[in-house]
Protein backbone atom coordinates (compact mmCIF):
# COMPACT_ATOMS: atom_id res chain seq x y z
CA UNK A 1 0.00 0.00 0.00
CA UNK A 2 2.76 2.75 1.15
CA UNK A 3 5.41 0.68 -1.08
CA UNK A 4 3.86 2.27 -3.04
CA UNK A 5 0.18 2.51 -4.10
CA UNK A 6 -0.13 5.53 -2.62
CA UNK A 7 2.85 6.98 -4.41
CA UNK A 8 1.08 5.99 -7.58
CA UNK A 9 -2.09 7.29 -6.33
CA UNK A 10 -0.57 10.98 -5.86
CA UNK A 11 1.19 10.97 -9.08
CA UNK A 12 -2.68 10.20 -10.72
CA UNK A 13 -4.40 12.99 -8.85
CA UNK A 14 -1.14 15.40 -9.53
CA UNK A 15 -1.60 14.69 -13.25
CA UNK A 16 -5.50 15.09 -12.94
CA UNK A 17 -4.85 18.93 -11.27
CA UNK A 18 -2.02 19.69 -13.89
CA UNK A 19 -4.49 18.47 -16.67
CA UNK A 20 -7.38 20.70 -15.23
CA UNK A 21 -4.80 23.85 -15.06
CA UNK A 22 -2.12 23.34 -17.74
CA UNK A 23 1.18 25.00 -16.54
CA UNK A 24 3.77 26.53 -18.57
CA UNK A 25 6.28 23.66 -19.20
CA UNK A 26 5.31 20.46 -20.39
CA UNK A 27 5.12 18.21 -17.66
CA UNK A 28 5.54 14.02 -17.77
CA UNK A 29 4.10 11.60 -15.41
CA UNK A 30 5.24 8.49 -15.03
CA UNK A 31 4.63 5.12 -13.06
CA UNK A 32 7.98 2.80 -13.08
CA UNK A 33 7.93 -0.53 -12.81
CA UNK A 34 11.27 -2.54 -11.93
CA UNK A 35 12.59 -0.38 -9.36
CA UNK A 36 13.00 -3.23 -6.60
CA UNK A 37 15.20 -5.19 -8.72
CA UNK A 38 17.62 -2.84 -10.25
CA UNK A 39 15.65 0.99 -11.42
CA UNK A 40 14.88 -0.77 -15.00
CA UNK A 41 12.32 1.30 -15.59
CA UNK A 42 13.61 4.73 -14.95
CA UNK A 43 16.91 3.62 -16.29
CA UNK A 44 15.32 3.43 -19.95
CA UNK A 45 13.17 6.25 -19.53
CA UNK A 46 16.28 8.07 -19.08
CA UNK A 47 18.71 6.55 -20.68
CA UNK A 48 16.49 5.67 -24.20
CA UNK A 49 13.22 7.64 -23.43
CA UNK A 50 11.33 10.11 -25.64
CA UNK A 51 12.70 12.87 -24.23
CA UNK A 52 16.51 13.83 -24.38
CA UNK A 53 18.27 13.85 -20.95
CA UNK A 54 18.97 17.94 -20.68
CA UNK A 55 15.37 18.44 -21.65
CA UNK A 56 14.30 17.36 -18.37
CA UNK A 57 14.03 20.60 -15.93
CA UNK A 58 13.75 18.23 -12.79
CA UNK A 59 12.29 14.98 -11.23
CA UNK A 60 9.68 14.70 -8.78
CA UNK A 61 9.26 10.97 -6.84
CA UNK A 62 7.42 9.81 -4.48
CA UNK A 63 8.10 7.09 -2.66
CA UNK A 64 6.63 5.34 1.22
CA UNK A 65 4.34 7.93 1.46
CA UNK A 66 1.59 7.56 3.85
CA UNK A 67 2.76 6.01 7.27
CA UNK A 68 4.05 7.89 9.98
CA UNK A 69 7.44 7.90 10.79
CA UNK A 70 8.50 7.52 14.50
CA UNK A 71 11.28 9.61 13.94
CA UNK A 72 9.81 12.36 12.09
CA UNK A 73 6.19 13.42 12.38
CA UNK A 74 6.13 15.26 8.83
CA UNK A 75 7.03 14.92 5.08
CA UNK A 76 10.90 13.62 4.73
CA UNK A 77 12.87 15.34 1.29
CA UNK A 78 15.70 14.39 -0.22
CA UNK A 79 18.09 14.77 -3.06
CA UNK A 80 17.47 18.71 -2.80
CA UNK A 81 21.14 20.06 -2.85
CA UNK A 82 23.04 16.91 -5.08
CA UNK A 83 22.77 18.45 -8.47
CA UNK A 84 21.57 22.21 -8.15
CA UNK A 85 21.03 23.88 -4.88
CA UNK A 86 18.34 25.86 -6.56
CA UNK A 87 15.79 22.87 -6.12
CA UNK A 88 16.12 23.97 -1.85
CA UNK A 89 14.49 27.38 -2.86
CA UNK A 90 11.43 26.01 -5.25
CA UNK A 91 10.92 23.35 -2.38
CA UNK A 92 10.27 25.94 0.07
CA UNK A 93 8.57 28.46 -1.99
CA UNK A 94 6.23 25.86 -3.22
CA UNK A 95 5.30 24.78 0.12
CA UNK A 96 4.55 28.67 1.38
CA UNK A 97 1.31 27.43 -0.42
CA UNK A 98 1.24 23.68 0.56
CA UNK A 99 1.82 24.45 3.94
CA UNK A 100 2.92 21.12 5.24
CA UNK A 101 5.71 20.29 7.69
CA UNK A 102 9.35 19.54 5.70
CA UNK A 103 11.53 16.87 7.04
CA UNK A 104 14.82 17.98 4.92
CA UNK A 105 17.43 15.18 5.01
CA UNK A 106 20.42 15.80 2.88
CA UNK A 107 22.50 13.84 5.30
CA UNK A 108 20.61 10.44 3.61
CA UNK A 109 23.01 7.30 3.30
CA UNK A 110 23.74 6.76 0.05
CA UNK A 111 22.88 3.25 0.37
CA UNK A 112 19.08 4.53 1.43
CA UNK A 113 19.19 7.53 -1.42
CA UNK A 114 20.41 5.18 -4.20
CA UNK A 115 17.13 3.03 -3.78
CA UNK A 116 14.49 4.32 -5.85
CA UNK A 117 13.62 5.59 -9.01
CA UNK A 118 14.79 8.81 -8.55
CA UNK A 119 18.49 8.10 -8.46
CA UNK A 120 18.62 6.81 -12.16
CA UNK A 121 18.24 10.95 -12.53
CA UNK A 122 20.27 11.93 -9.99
CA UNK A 123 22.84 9.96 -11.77
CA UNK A 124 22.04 11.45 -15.06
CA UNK A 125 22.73 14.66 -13.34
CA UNK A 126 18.61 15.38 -13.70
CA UNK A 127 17.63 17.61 -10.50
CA UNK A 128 15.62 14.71 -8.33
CA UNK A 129 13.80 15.65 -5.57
CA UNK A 130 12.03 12.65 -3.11
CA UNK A 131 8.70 13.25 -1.16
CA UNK A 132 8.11 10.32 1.20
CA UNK A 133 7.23 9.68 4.99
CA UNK A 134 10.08 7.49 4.91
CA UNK A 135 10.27 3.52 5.98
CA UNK A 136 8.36 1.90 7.83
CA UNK A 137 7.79 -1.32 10.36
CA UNK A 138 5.89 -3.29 7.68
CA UNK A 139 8.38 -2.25 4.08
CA UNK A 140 8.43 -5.16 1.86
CA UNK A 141 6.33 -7.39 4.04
CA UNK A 142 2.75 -8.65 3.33
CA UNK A 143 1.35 -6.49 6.11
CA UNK A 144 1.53 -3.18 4.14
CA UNK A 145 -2.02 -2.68 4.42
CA UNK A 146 -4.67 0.32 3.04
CA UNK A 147 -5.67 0.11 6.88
CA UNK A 148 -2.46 1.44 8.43
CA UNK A 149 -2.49 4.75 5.53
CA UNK A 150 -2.36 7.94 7.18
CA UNK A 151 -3.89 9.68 4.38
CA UNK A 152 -2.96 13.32 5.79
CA UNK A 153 0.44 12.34 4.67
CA UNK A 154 -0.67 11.56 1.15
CA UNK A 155 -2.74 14.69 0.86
CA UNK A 156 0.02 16.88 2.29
CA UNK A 157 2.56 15.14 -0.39
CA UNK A 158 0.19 15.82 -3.33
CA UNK A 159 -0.81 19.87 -2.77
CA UNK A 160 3.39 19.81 -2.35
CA UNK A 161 4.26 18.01 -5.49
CA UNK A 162 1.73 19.76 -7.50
CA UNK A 163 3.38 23.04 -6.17
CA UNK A 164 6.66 22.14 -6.52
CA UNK A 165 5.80 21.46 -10.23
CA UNK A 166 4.04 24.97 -10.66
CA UNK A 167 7.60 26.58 -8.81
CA UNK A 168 9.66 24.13 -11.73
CA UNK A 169 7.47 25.24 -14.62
CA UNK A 170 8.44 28.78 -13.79
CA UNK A 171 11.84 28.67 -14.01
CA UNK A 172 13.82 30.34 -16.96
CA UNK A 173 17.44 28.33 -16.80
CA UNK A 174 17.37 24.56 -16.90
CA UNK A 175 18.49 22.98 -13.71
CA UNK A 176 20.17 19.72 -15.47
CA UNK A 177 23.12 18.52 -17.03
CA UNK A 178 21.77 16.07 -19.15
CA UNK A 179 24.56 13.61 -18.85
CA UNK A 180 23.22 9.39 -20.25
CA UNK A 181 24.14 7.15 -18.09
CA UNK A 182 26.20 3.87 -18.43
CA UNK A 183 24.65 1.02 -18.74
């Protein structure tokens, strides 16, 4: 459920707002499939995708999102200040309007960074930003349940992504690099 239906949930109701109020860039959404055993999916988008590498302004994912976190009680970020430090500002201006509670680790292992989707654009030096809650007691076990999602936590994560994209699509200089990765 939190690994990670309710990430795909968000990304479906973020796409449903952008669709009802185009912004000014282009935006993408996209639901991966292969990230447990080796980022597959967001390897080819990036690597052999539709759209070239330094076209990509920045990359939103979401990831555990809707279980409390015993040792945070709000939404956990990452990946803010690896590629461009300008992703810290459009995090917190976007949220002067979400108005949820911001959890910034930058400190993040690289062994728990490096395990989602979002790293195959990190890598590709793509601006990657992670909205989560973070892990949880039941990860990867049969008892991630609908019953135990917080659904505040999902709400809060989708008014934040969908004003973190309206913050990206107004931004005049590209944030990425573009770089392919190997293979």
């Amino acid at each position: 459920a939190v690994d990670n239906a309710t990430g795909c949930s968000i990304v479906l109701e973020v796409a449903q707002a952008v669709a009802s109020k185009p912004l000014p860039r282009p935006v993408v959404f996209i639901l991966f499939a292969a990230e447990e055993v080796g980022h597959y999916g967001s390897l080819h988008f990036v690597n052999e995708g539709p759209l070239c590498p330094d076209r990509i302004m920045g990359h939103i994912n979401i990831d555990h999102a809707g279980r409390d976190n015993p040792m945070f009680d709000d939404i956990l970020v990452a990946g803010l200040k690896r590629i461009d430090p300008r992703l810290d500002r459009i995090v917190r201006l976007a949220n002067t309007r979400a108005k949820t509670v911001l959890h910034f680790d930058e400190n993040m292992p690289e062994n728990n960074y490096s395990g989602s989707d979002h790293y195959s654009f990190d890598q590709a030096g793509i601006p990657s930003i992670v909205y989560g809650t973070g892990l949880f007691e039941d990860y990867h076990t049969p008892n991630d349940d609908y019953e135990k999602v917080e659904f505040k936590y999902t709400f809060d994560i989708a008014k934040l992504t969908y004003e973190t994209l309206v913050e990206l699509g107004n931004i005049k200089q590209p944030l990425s690099s573009g770089k392919v990765l190997d293979k």
